[in-house]
Each structure stands twice: as C-alpha cells, then as structure tokens.
C-alpha atoms as a PDB file:
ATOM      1  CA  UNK A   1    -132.541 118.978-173.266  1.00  0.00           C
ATOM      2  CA  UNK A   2    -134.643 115.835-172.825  1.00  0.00           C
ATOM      3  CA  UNK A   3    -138.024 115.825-170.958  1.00  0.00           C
ATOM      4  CA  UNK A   4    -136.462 114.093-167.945  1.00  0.00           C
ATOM      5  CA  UNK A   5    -136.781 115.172-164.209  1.00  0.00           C
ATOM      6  CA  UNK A   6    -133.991 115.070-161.608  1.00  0.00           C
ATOM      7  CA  UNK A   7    -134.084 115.591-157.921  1.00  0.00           C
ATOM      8  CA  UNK A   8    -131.969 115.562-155.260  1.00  0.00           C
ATOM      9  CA  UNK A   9    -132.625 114.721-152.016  1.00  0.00           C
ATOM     10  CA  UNK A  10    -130.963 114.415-148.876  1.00  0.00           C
ATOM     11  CA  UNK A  11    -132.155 114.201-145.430  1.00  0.00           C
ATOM     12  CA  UNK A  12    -130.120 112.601-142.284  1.00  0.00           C
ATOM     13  CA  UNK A  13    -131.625 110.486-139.959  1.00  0.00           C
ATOM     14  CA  UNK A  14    -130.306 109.334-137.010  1.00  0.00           C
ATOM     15  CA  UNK A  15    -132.119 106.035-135.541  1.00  0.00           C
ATOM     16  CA  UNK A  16    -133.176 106.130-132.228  1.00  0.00           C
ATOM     17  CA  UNK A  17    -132.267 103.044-130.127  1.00  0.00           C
ATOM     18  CA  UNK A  18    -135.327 103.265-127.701  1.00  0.00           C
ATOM     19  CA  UNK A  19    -138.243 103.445-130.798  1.00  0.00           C
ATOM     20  CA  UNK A  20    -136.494 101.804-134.121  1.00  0.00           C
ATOM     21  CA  UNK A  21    -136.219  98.812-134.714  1.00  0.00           C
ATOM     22  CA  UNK A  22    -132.922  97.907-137.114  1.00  0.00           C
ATOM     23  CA  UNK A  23    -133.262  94.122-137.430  1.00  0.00           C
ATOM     24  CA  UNK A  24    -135.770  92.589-139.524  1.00  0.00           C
ATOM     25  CA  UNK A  25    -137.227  89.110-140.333  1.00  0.00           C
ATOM     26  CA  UNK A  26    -140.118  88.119-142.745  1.00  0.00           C
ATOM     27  CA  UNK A  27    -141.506  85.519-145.376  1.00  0.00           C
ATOM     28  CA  UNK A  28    -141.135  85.079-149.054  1.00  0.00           C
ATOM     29  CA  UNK A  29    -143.708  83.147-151.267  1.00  0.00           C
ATOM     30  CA  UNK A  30    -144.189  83.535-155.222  1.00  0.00           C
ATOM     31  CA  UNK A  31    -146.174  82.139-157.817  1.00  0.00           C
ATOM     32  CA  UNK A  32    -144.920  82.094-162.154  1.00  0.00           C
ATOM     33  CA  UNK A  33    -145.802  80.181-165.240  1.00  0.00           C
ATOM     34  CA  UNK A  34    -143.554  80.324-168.159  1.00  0.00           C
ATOM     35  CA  UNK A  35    -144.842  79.344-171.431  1.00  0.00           C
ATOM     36  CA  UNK A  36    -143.042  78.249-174.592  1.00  0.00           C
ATOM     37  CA  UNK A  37    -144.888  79.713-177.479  1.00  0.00           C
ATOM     38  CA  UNK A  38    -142.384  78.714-180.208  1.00  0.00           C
ATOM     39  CA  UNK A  39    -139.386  76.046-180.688  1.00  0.00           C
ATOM     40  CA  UNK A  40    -136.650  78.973-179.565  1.00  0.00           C
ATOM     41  CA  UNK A  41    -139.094  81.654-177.676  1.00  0.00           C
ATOM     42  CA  UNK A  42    -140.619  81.676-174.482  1.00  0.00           C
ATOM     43  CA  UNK A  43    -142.614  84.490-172.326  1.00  0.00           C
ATOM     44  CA  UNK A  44    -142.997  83.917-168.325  1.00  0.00           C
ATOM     45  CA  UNK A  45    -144.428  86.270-165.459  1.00  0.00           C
ATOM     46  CA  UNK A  46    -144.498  85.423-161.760  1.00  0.00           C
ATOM     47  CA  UNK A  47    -145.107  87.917-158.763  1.00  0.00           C
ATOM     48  CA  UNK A  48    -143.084  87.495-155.048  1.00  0.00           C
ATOM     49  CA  UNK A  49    -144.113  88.549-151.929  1.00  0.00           C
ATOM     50  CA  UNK A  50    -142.067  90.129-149.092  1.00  0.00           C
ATOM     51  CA  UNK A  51    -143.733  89.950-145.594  1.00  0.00           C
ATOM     52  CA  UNK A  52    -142.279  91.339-142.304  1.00  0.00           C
ATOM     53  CA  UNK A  53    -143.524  89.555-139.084  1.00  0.00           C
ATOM     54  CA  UNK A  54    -141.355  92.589-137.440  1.00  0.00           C
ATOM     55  CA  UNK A  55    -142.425  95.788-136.475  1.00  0.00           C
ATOM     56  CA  UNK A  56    -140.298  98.680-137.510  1.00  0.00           C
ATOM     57  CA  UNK A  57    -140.834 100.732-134.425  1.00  0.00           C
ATOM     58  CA  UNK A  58    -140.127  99.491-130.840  1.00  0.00           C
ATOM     59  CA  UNK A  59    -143.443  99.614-128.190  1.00  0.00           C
ATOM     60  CA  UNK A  60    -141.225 101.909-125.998  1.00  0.00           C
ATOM     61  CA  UNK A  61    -144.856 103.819-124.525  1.00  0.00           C
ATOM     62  CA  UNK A  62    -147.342 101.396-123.043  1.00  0.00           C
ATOM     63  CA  UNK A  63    -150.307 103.606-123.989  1.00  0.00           C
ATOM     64  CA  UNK A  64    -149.381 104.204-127.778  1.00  0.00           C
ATOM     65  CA  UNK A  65    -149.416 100.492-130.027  1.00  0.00           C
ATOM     66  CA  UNK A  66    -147.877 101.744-133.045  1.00  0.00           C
ATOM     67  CA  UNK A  67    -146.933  98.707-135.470  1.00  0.00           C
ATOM     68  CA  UNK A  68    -145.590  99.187-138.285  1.00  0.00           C
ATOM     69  CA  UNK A  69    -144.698  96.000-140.999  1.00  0.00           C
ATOM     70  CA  UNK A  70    -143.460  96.084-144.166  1.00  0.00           C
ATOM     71  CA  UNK A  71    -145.317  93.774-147.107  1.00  0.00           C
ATOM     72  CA  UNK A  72    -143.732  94.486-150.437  1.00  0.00           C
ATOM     73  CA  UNK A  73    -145.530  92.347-153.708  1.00  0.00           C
ATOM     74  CA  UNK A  74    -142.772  92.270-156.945  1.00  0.00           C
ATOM     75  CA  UNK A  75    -144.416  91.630-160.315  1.00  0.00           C
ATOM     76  CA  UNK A  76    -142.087  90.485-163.415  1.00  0.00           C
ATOM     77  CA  UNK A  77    -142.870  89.302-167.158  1.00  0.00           C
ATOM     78  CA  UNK A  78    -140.434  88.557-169.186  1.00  0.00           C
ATOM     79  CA  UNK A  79    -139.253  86.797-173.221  1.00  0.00           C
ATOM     80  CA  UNK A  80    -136.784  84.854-173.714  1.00  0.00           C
ATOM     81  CA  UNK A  81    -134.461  83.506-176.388  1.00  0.00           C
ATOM     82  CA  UNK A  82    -133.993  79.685-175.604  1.00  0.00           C
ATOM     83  CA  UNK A  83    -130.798  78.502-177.739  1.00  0.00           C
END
C-alpha cells in the first residue's frame, strides 16, 4: 500500500572509555522575527545554533589529532492564530 519506505536498523556499539568522549558542552545562539500580518494572524521564522566546544573522541595517540565537534543549525517558520 502507500509509497512509503521503512527500514530497520540496528547496530550495537559499545563506547570505548580510552577514545570516546560521553560528556558534552557547547553554545546556543538564535536569531527570529515574527510578523503580524493581520488583526488575529501572524507568521514567524527564526534559526538556532548548536555548537560543541567538545571533542567527541579522546586524544588517546599523541601522533593522530583527530577532533571531532558537533555544530547543528535548526531552521523553523511557522503561522499562528492569535485569539
């Protein structure tokens, strides 16, 4: 039925203590306007930023400087019924 796809997927992983790093810490900073076009209706957008000042993976080798961060940017637009 329907022109839908499903998959499954399922893969363990097991964190290693020596390269992964669990903990995490980071900066948020957005930006929106909202505009009221009509007495009862109103339309706004904004985007947010997620930045990670922490590498995922632990410097356990001296000669190999992996870092890895995470940065993730949101984007949301919206109308709204104001009563």
């Amino acid at each position: 039925m329907g022109g839908g796809c499903a998959f499954q997927f399922s893969e363990p992983y097991k964190f290693n203590a020596e390269k992964d790093q669990r903990g995490d810490f980071g900066y948020t900073g957005g930006i929106g306007i909202e505009y009221r076009f009509h007495e009862h209706w109103m339309a706004q957008i904004e985007a947010i930023c997620y930045y990670s000042v922490i590498s995922t993976t632990k410097q356990y080798m001296n000669h190999q400087k992996d870092y890895r961060y995470n940065t993730t940017i949101g984007l949301q637009a919206g109308v709204a019924y104001v009563f």
